[in-house]
Protein backbone atom coordinates (compact mmCIF):
# COMPACT_ATOMS: atom_id res chain seq x y z
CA UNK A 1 9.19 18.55 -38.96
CA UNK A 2 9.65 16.24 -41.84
CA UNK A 3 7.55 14.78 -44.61
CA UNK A 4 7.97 13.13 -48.38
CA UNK A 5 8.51 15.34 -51.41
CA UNK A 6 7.58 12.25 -54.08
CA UNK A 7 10.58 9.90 -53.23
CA UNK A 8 12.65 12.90 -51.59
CA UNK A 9 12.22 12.76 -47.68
CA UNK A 10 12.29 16.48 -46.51
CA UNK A 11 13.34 17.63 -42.92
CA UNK A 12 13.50 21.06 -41.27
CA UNK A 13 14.30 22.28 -38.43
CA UNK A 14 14.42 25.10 -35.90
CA UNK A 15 16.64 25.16 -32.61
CA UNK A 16 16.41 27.94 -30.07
CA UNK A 17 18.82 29.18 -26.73
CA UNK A 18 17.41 32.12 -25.45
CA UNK A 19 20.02 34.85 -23.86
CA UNK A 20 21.91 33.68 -21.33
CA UNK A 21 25.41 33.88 -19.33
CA UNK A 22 26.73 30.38 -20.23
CA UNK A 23 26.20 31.48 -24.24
CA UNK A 24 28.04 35.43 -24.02
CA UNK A 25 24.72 36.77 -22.66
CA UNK A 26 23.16 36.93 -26.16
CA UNK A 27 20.45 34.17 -28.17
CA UNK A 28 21.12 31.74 -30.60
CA UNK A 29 18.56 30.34 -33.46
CA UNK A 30 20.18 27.55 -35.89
CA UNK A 31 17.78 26.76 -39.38
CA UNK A 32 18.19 23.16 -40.81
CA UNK A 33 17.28 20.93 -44.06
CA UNK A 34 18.05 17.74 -44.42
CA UNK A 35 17.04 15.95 -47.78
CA UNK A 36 17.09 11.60 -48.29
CA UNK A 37 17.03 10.06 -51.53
CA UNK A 38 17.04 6.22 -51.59
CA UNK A 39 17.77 4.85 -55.21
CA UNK A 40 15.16 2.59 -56.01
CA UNK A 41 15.73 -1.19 -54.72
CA UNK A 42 19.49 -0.17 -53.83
CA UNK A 43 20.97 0.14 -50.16
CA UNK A 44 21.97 3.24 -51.33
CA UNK A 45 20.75 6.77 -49.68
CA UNK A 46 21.72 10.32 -50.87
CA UNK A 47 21.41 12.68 -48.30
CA UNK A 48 21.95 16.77 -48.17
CA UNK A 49 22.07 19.03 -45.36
CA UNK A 50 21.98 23.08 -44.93
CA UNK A 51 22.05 25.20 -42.03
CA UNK A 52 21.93 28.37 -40.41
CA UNK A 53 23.66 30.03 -37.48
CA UNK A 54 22.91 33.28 -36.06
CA UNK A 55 23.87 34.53 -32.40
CA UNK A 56 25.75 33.45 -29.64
CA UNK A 57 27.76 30.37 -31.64
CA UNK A 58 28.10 31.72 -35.32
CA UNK A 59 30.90 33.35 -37.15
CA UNK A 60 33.05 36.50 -36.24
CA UNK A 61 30.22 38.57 -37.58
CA UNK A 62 27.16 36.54 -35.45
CA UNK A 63 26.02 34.16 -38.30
CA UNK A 64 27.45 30.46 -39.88
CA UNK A 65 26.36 28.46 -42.65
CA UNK A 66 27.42 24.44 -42.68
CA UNK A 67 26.06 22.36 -45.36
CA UNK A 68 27.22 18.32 -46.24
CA UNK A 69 26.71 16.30 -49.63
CA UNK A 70 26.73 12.75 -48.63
CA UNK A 71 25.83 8.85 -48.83
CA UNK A 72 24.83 6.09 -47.08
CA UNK A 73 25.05 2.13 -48.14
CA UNK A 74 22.91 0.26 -45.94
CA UNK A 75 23.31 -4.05 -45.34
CA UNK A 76 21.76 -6.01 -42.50
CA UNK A 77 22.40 -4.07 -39.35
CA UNK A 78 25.38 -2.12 -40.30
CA UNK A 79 25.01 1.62 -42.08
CA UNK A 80 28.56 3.33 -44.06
CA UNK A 81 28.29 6.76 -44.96
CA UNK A 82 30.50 8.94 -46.40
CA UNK A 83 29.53 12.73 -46.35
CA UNK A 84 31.87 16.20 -47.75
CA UNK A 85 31.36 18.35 -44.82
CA UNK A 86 31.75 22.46 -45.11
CA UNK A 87 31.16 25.80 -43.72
CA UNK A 88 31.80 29.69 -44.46
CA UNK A 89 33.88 29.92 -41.31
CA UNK A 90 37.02 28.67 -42.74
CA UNK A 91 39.06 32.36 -41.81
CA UNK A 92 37.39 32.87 -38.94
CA UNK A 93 38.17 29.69 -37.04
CA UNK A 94 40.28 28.14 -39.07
CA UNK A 95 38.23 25.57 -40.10
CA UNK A 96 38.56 23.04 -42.98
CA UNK A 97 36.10 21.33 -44.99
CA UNK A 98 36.34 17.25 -43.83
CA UNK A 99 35.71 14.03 -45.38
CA UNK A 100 33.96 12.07 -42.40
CA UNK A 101 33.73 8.62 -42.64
CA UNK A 102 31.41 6.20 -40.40
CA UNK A 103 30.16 2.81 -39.91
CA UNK A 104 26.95 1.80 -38.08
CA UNK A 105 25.36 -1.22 -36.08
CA UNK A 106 21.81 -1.47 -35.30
CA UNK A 107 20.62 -3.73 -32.97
């Protein structure tokens, strides 16, 4: 579900596994936002992102936040982004916050 917030374009979402064997036997629900800024006239998007974990895939105690900060710089067909990408889960599965770097055709 997504929409504008003045020049802001807002998304949220909801994902759903019910309980099952494949999963531990147990549910999982993950809560997103996603926020888009484009600057004016400029190639240039912002773009933020939180979510929410709880059940069969989050953290040691059942639950995982991951957020990014990042930016895209549109020409022609081809998209780069750069985005900071993080989560609370850096003792529990010895995760580390990235730098993630990508380029993108359209055709």
């Amino acid at each position: 579900m997504g929409g504008a917030l003045g020049p802001v374009e807002a998304t949220l979402g909801v994902a759903y596994v019910p309980e099952q064997d494949s999963v531990g036997g147990t549910d999982n629900w993950y809560l997103s936002s996603d926020l888009a800024y484009a600057i004016g006239e400029t190639p240039v998007t912002l773009k933020a992102h939180f979510g929410y974990e709880d059940g069969a895939f989050g953290g040691d105690d059942g639950s995982k936040v991951d957020w990014s900060l990042g930016v895209d710089y549109s020409w022609k067909f081809l998209t780069a982004s750069v985005a900071y990408i993080d989560t609370d889960q850096g003792d529990f599965r010895n995760v580390d916050a990235t730098v993630l770097f990508s380029l993108v055709a359209t055709f």
